[in-house]
N, C-alpha and C. Protein backbone atom coordinates (compact mmCIF):
# COMPACT_ATOMS: atom_id res chain seq x y z
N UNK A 1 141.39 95.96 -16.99
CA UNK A 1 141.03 94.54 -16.86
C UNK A 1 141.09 94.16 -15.38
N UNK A 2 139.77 93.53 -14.61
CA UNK A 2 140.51 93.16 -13.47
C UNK A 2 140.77 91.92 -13.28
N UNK A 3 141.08 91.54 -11.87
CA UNK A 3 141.93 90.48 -11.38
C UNK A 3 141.72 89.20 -11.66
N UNK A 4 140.58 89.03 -11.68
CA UNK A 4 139.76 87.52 -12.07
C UNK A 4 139.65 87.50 -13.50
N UNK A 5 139.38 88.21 -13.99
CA UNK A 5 139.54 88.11 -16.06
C UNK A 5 140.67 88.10 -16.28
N UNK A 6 141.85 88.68 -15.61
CA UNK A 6 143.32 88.64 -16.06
C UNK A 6 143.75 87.22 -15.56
N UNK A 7 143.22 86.50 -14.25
CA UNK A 7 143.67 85.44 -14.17
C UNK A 7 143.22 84.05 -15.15
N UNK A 8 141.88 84.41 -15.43
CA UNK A 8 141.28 83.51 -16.38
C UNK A 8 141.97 83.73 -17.09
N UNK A 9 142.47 84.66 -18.16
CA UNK A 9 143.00 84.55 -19.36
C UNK A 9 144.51 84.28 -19.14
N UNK A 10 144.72 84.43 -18.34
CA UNK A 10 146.53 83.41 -18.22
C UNK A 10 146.39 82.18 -18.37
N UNK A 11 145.18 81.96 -17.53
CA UNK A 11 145.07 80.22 -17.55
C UNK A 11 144.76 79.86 -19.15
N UNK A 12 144.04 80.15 -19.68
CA UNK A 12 143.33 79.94 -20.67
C UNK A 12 144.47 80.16 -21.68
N UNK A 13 145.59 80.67 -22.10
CA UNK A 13 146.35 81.13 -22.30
C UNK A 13 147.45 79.68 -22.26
N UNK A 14 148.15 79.15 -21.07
CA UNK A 14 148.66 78.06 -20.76
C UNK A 14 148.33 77.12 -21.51
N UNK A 15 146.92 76.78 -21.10
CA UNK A 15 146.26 75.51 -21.65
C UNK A 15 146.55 75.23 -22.86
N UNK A 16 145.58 76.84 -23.93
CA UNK A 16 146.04 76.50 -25.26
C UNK A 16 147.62 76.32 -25.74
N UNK A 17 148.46 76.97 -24.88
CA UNK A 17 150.30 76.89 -25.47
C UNK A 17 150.20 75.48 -25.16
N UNK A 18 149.45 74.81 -24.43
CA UNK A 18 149.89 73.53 -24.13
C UNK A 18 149.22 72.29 -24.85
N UNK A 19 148.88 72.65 -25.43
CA UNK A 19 147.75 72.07 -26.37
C UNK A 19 148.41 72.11 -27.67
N UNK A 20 148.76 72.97 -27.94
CA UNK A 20 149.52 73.09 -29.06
C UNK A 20 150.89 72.60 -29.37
N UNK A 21 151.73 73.12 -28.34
CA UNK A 21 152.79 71.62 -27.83
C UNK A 21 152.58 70.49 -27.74
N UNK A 22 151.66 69.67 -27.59
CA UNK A 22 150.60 68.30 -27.12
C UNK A 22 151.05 67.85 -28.61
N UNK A 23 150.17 68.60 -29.64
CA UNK A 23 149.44 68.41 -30.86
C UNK A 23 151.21 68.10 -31.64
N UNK A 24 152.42 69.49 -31.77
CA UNK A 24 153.41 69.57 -32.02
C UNK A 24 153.77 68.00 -31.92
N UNK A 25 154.14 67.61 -30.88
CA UNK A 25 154.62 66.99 -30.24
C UNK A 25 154.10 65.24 -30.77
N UNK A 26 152.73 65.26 -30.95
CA UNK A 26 152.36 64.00 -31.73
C UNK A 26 152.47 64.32 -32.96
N UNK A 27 152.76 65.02 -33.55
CA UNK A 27 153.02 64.98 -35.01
C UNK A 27 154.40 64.96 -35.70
N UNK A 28 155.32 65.34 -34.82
CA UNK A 28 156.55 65.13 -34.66
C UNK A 28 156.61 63.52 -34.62
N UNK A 29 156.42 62.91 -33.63
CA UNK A 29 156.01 61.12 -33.19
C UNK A 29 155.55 60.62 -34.13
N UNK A 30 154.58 61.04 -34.68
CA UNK A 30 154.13 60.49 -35.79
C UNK A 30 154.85 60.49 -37.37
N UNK A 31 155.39 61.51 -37.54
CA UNK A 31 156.29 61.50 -38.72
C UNK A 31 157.70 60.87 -38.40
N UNK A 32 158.11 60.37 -36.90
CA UNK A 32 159.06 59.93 -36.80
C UNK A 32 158.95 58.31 -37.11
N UNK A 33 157.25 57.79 -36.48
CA UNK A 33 157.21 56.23 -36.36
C UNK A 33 156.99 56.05 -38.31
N UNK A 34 156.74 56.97 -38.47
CA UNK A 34 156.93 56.64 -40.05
C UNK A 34 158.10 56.50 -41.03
N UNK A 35 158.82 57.32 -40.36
CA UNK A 35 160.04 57.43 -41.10
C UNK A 35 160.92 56.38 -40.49
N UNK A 36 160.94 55.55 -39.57
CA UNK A 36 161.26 54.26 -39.07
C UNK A 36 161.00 53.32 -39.70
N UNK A 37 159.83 53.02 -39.80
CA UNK A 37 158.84 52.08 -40.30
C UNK A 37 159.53 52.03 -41.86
């Protein structure tokens, strides 16, 4: 693999972990403002 495809796919890589944390993260919020409510 070289250097520039290995760096794309780290990035690409980040984003989605972070995206997915994002998503985690409002759905967590969201089952919390409910369970308040």
């Amino acid at each position: 693999m070289n250097m520039i495809g290995f760096h794309n796919h780290k990035r690409h890589v980040r984003i989605s972990y972070s995206v997915v944390i994002h998503l985690k993260w409002v759905e967590y919020f969201n089952n919390h403002i409910r369970v308040v409510k």
